[in-house]
PDB file of N, CA and C in Angstrom:
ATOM      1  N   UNK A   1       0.845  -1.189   0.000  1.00  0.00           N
ATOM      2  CA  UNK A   1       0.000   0.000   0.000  1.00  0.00           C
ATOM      3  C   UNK A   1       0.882   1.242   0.000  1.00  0.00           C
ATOM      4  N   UNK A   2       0.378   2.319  -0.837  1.00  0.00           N
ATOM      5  CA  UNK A   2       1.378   3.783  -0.595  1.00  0.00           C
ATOM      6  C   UNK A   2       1.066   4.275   0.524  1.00  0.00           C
ATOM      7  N   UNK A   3       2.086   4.669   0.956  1.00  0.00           N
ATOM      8  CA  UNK A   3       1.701   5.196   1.759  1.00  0.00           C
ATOM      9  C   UNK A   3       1.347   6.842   2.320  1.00  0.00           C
ATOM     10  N   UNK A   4       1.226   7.079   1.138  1.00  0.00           N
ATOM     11  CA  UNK A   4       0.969   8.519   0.863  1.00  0.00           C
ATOM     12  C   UNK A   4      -0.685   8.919   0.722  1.00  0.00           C
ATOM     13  N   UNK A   5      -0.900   7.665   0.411  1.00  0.00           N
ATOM     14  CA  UNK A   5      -2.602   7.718   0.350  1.00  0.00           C
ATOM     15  C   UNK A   5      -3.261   7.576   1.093  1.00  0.00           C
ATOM     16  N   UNK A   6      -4.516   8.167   1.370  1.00  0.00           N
ATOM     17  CA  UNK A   6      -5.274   8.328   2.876  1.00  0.00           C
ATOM     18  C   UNK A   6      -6.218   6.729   3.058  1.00  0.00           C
ATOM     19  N   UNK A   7      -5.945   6.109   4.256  1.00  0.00           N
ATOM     20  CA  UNK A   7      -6.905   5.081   4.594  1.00  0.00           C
ATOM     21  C   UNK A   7      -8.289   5.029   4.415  1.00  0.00           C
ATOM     22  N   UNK A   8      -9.118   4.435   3.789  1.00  0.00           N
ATOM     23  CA  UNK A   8     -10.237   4.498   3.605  1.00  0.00           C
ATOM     24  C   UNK A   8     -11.126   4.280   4.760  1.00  0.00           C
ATOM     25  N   UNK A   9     -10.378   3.961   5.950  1.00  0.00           N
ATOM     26  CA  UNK A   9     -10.734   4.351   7.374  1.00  0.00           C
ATOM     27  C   UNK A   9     -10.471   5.194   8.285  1.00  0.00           C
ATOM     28  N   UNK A  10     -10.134   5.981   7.503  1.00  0.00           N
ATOM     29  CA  UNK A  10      -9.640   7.473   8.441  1.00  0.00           C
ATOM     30  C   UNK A  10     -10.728   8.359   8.060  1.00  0.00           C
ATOM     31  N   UNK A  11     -11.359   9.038   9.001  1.00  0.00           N
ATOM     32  CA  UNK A  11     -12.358   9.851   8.853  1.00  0.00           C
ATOM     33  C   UNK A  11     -11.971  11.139   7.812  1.00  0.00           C
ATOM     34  N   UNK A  12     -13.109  11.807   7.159  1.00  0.00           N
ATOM     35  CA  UNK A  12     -12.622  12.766   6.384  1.00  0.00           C
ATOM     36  C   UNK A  12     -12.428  14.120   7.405  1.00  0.00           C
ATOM     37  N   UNK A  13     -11.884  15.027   7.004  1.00  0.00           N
ATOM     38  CA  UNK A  13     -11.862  16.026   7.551  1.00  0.00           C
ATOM     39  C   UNK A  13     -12.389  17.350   7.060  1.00  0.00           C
ATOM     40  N   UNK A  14     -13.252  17.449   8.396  1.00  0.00           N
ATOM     41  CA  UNK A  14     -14.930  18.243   8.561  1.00  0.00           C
ATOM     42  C   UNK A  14     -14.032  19.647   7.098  1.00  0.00           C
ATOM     43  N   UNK A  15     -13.767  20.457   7.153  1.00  0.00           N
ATOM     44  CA  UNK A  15     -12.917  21.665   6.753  1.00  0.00           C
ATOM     45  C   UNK A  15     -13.369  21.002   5.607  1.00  0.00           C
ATOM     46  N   UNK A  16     -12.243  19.783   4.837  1.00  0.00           N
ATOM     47  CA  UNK A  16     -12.142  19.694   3.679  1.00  0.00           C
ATOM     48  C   UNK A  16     -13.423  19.273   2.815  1.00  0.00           C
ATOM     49  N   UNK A  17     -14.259  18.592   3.467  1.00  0.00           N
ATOM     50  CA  UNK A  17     -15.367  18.364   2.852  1.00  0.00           C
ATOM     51  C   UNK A  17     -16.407  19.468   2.959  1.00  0.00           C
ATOM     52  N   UNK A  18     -16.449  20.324   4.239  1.00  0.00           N
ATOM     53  CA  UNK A  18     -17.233  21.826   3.830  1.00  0.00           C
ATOM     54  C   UNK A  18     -16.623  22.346   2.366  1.00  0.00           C
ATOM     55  N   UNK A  19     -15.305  22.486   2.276  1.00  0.00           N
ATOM     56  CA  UNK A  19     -14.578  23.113   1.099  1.00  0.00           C
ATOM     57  C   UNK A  19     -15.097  22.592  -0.318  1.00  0.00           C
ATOM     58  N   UNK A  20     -15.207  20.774  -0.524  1.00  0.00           N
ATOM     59  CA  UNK A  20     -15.633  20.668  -1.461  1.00  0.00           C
ATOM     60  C   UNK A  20     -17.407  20.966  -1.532  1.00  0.00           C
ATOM     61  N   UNK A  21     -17.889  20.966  -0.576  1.00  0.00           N
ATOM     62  CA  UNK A  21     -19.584  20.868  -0.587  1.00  0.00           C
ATOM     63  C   UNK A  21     -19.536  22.476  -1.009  1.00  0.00           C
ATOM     64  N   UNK A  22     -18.963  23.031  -0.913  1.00  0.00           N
ATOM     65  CA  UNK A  22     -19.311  24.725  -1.124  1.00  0.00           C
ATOM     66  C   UNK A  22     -19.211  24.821  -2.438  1.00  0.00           C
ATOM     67  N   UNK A  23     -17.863  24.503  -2.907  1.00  0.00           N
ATOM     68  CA  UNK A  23     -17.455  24.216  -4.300  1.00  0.00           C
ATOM     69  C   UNK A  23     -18.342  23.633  -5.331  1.00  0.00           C
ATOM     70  N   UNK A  24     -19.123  22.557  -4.660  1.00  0.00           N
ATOM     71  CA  UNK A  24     -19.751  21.808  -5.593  1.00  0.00           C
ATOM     72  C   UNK A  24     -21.446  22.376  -5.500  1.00  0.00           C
ATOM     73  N   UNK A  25     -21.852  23.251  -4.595  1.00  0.00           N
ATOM     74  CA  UNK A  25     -23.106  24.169  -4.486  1.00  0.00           C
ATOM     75  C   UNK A  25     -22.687  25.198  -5.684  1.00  0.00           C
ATOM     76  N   UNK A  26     -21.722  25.459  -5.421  1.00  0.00           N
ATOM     77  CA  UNK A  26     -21.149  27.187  -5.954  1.00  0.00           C
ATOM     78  C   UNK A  26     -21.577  26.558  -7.765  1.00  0.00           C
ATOM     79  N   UNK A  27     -20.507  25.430  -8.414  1.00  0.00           N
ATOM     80  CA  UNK A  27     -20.795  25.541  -9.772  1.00  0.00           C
ATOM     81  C   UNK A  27     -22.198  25.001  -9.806  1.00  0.00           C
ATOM     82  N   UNK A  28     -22.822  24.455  -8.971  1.00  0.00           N
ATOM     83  CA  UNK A  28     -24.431  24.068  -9.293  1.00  0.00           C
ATOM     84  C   UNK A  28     -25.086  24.971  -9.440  1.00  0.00           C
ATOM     85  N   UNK A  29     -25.182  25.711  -8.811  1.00  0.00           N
ATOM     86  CA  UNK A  29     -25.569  27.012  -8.558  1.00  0.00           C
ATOM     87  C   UNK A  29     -25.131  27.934 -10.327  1.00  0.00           C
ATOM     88  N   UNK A  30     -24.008  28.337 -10.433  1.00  0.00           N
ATOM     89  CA  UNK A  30     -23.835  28.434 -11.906  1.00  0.00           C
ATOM     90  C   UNK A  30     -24.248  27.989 -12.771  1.00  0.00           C
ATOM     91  N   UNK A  31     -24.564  26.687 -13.021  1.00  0.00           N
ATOM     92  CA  UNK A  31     -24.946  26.208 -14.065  1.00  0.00           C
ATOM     93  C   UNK A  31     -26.362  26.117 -14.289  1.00  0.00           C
ATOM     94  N   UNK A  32     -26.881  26.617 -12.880  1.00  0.00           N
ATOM     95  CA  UNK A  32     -28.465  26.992 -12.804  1.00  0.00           C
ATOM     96  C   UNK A  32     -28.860  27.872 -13.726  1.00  0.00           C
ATOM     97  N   UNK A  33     -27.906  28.861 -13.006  1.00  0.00           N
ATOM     98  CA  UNK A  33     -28.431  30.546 -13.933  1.00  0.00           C
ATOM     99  C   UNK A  33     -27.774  30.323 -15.096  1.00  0.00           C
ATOM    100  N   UNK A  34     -27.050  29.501 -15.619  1.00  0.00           N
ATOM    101  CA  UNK A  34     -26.326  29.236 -17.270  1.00  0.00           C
ATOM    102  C   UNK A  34     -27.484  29.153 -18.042  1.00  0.00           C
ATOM    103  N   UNK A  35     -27.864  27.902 -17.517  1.00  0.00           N
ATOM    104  CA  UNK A  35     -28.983  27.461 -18.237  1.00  0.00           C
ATOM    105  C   UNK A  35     -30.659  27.981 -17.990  1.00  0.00           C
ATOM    106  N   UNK A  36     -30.557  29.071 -16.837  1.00  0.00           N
ATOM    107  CA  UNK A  36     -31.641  30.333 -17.132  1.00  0.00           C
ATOM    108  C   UNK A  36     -31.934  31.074 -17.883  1.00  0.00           C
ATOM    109  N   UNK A  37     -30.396  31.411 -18.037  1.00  0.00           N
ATOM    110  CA  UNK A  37     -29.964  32.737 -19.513  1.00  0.00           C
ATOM    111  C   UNK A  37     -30.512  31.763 -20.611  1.00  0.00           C
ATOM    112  N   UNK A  38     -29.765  30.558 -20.711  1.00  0.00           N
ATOM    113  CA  UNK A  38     -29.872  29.874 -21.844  1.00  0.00           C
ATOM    114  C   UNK A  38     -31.727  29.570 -22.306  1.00  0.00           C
ATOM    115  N   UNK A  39     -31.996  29.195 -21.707  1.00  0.00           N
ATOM    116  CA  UNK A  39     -33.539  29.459 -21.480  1.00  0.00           C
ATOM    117  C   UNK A  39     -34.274  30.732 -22.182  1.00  0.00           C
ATOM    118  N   UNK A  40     -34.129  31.470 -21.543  1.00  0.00           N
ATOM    119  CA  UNK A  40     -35.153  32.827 -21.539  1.00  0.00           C
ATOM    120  C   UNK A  40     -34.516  33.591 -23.324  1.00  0.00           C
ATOM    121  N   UNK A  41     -32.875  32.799 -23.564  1.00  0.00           N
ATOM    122  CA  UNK A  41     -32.463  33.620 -25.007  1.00  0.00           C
ATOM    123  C   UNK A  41     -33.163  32.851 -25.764  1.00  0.00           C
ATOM    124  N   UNK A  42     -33.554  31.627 -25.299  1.00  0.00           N
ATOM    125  CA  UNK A  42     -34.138  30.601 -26.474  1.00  0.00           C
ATOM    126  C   UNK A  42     -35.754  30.987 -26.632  1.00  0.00           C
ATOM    127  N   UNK A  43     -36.339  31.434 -25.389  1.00  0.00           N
ATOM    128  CA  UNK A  43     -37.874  31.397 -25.479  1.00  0.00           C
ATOM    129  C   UNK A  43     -37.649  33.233 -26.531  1.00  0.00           C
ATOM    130  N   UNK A  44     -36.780  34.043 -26.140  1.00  0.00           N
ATOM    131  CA  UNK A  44     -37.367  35.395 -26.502  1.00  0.00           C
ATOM    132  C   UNK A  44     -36.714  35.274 -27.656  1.00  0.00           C
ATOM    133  N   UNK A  45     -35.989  34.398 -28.710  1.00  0.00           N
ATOM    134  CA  UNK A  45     -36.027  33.956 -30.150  1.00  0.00           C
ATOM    135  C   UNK A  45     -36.990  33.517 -30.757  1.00  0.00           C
ATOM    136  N   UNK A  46     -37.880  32.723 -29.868  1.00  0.00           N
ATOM    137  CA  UNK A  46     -38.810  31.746 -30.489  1.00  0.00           C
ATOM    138  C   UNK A  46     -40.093  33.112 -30.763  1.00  0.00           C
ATOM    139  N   UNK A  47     -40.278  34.107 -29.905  1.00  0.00           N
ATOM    140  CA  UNK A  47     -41.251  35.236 -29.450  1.00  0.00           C
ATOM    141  C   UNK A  47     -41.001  35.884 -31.016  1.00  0.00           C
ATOM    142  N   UNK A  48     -40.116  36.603 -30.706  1.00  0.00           N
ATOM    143  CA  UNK A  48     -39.123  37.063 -31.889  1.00  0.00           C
ATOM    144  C   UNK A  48     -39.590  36.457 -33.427  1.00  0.00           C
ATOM    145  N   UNK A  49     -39.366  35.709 -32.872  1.00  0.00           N
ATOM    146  CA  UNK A  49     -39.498  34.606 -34.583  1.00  0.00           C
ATOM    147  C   UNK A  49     -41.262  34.622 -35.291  1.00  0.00           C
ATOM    148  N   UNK A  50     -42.222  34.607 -33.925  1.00  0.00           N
ATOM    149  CA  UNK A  50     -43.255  34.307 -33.857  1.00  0.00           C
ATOM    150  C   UNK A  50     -44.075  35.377 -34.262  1.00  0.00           C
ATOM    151  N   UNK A  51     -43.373  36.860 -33.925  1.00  0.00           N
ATOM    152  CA  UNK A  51     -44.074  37.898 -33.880  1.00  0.00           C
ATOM    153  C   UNK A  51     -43.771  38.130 -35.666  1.00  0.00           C
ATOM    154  N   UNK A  52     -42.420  38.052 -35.908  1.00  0.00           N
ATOM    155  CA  UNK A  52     -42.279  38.323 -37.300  1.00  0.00           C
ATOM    156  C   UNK A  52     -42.856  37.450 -38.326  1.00  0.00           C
ATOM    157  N   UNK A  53     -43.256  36.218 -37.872  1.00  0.00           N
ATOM    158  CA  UNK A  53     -44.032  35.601 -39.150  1.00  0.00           C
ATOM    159  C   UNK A  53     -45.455  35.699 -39.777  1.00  0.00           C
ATOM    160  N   UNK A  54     -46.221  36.753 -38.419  1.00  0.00           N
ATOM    161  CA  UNK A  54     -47.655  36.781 -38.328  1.00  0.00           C
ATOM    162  C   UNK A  54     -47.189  37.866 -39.284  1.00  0.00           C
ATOM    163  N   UNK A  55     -46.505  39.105 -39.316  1.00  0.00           N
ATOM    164  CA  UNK A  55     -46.401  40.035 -40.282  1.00  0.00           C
ATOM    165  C   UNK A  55     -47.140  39.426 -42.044  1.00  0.00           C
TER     166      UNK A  55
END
């Protein structure tokens, strides 16, 4: 075994896993509002599109 690598029985440590749980809220969180923007550019194309064909 290396011994550089952490035991899979050693508890994690509280710090480092707040660190990744924040991390992994934070880009969720981003990719929320990504795909909000992405959303609302797609519906106000489709509006767009809709208004100009009744012309």
């Amino acid at each position: 075994m290396n011994n550089n690598s952490v035991s899979e029985t050693s508890p994690p440590n509280p710090n480092e896993v707040d660190k990744k749980a924040d991390e992994f809220i934070a880009k969720f969180r981003e990719q929320i509002r990504l795909q909000r923007i992405d959303s609302i550019k797609r519906t106000s194309g489709k509006k767009s599109v809709m208004k100009n064909s009744t012309r």
